[in-house]
Protein backbone atom coordinates (compact mmCIF):
# COMPACT_ATOMS: atom_id res chain seq x y z
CA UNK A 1 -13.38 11.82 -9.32
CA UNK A 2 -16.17 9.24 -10.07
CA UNK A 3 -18.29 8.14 -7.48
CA UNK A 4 -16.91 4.65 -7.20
CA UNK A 5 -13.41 6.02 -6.49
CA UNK A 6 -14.43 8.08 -3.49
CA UNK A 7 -16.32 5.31 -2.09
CA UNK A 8 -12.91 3.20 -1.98
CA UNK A 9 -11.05 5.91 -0.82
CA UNK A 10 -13.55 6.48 2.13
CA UNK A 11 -13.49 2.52 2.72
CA UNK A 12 -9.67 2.60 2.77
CA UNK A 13 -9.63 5.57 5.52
CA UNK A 14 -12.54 3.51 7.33
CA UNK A 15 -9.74 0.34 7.47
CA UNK A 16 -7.09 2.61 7.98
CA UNK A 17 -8.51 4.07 10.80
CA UNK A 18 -10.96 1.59 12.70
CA UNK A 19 -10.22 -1.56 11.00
CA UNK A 20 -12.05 -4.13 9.16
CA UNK A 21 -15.19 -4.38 11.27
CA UNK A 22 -15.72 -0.59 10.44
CA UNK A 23 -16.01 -1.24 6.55
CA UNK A 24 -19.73 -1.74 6.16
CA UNK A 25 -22.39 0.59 3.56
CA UNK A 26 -23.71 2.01 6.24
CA UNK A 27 -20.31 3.48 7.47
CA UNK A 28 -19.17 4.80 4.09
CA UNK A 29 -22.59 6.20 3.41
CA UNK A 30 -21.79 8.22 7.21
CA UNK A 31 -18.48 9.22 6.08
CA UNK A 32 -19.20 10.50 3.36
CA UNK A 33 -22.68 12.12 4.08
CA UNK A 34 -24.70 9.88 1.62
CA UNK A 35 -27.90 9.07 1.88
CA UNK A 36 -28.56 5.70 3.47
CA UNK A 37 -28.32 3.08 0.63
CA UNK A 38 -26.08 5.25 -2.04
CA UNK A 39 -22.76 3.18 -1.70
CA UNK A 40 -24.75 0.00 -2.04
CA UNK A 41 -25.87 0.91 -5.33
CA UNK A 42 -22.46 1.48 -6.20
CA UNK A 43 -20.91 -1.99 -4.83
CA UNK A 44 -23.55 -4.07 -3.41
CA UNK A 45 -22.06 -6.60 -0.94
CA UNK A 46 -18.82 -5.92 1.64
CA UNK A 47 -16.95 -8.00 -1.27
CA UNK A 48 -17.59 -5.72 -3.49
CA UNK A 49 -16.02 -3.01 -1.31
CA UNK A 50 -13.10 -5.12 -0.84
CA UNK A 51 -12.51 -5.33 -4.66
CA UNK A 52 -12.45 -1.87 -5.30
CA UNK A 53 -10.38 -1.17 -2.51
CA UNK A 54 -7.72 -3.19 -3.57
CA UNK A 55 -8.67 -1.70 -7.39
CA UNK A 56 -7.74 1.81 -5.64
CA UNK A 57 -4.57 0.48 -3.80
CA UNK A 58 -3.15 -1.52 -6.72
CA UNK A 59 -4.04 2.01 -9.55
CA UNK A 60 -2.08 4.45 -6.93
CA UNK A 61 0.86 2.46 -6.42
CA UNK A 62 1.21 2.08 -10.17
CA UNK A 63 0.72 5.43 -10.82
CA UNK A 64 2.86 7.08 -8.23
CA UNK A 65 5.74 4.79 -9.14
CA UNK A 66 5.74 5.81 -12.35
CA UNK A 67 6.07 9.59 -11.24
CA UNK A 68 9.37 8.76 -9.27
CA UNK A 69 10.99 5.67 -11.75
CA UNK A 70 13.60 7.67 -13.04
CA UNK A 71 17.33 8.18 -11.85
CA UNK A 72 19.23 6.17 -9.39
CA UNK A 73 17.62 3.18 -8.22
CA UNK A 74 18.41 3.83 -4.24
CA UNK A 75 16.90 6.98 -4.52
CA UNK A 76 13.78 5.82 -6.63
CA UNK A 77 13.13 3.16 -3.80
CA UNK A 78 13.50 5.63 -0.89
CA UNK A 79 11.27 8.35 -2.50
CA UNK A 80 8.50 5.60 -3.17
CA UNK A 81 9.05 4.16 0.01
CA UNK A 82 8.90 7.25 1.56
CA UNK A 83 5.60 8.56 -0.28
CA UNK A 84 4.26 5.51 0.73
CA UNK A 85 4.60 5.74 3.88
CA UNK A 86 3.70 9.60 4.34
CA UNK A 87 1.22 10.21 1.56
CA UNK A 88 -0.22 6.94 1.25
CA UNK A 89 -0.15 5.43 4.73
CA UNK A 90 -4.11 4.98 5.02
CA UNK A 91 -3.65 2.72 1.93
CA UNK A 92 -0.56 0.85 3.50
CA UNK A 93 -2.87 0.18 7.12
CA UNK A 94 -5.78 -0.84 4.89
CA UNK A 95 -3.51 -2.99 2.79
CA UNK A 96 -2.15 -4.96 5.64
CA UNK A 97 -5.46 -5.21 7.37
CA UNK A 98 -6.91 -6.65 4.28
CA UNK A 99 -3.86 -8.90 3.78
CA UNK A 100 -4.42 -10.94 6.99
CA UNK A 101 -8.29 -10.74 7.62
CA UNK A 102 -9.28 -14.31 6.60
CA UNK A 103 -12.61 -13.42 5.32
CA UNK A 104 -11.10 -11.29 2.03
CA UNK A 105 -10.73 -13.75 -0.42
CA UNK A 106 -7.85 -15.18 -1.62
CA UNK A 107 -7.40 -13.37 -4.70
CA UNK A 108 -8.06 -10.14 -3.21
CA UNK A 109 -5.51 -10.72 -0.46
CA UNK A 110 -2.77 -12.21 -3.36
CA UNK A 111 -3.27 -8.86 -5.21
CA UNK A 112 -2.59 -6.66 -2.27
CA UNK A 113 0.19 -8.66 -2.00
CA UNK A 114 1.28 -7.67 -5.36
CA UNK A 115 0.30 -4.84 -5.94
CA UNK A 116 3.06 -2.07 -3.91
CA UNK A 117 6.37 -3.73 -6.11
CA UNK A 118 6.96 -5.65 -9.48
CA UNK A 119 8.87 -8.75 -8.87
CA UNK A 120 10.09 -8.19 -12.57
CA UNK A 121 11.35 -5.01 -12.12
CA UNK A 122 13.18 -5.63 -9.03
CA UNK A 123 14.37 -8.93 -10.71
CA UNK A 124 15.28 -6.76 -13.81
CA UNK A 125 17.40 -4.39 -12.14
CA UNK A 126 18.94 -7.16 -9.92
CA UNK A 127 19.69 -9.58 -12.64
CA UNK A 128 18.46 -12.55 -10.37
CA UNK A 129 14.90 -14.06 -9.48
CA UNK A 130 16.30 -14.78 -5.90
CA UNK A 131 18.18 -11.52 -5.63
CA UNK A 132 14.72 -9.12 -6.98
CA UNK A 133 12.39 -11.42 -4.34
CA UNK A 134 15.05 -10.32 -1.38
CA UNK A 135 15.16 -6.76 -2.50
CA UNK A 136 11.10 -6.85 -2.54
CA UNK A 137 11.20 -8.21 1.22
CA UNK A 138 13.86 -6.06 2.13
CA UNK A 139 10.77 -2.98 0.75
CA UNK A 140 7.95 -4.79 2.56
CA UNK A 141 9.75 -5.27 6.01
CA UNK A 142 10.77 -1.68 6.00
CA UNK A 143 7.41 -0.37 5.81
CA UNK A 144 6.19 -3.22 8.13
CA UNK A 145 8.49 -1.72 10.39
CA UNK A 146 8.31 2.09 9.48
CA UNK A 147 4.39 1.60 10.43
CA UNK A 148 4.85 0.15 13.88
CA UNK A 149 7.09 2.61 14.82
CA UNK A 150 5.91 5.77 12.84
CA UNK A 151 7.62 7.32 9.94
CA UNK A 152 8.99 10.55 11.00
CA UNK A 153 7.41 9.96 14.47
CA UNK A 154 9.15 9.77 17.79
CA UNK A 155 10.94 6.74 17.38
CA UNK A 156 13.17 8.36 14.64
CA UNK A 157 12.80 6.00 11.87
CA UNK A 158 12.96 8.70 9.14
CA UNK A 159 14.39 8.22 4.95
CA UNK A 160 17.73 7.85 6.23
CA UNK A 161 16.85 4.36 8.22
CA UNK A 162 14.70 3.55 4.57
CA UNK A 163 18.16 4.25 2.41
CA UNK A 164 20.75 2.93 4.41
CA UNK A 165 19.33 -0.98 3.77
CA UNK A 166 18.17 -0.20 0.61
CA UNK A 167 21.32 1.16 -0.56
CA UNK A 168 23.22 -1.61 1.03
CA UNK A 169 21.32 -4.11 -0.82
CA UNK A 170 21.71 -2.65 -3.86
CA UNK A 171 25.44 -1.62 -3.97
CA UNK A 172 26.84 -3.87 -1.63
CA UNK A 173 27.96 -3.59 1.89
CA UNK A 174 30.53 -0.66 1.55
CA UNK A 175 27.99 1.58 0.16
């Protein structure tokens, strides 16, 4: 893994874990037992950080939905869902930290916003624009919701409270 790529990943546990006002050089250079200076000679200013943050966010989510789009589409969406929210949680936190900090720039924050589901894939296997931005909102409130309340944690929300909606969206109400 190249240097560049750990640095994000270190920044994204750093958000993940003690928010925004944690991400600085001098705290990924800590974490990761640099010498003072090394991960601004990678990415010089906290923008910088921010870009390749999102860079790393936006590459996983492409990649692991590609290992998992095959099959049914309920059960693609739960076992995405579901990887996001176990495997990839520090990347979800960071995500919606970075989303609603009002110092990450615009475009930064828009990509985040893209970058977990394709509104032309969900419109694709929908048929609908209106019907493929529901489905995506349906996806983004349930791992709002699974990350308040802990995926797999104490409050029970587990894959069965991630297919239930999902599947009812997609097949209908009986289903």
């Amino acid at each position: 893994m190249d240097r560049r790529t750990v640095i994000a990943d270190a920044a994204i546990s750093l958000i993940a874990h003690s928010g925004m006002r944690a991400l600085t050089h001098r705290g990924i250079d800590s974490a990761l037992e640099f010498p003072p200076g090394s991960t601004s000679y990678y990415l010089r200013t906290k923008q910088d950080l921010i870009g390749a943050v999102v860079e790393r966010i936006t590459e996983s989510s492409r990649a692991a939905f590609e290992q998992v789009n095959s099959g049914d589409p309920v059960e693609v969406t739960v076992t995405y869902l579901a990887d996001l929210l176990t495997e990839r949680a520090d990347q979800l936190r960071a995500r919606h930290a970075l989303t609603i900090d009002p110092t990450v720039e615009p475009a930064a924050r828009e990509q985040l916003a893209r970058c977990l589901f394709s509104a032309e894939g969900a419109t694709e296997l929908l048929g609908e624009v209106r019907l493929g931005e529901g489905f995506l909102a349906l996806c983004e409130g349930l791992i709002a919701v699974a990350l308040m309340c802990g995926y797999d944690g104490a409050l029970g929300y587990d894959t069965e409270s991630l297919r239930t909606p999902v599947a009812r969206y997609l097949n209908g109400p009986g289903a």
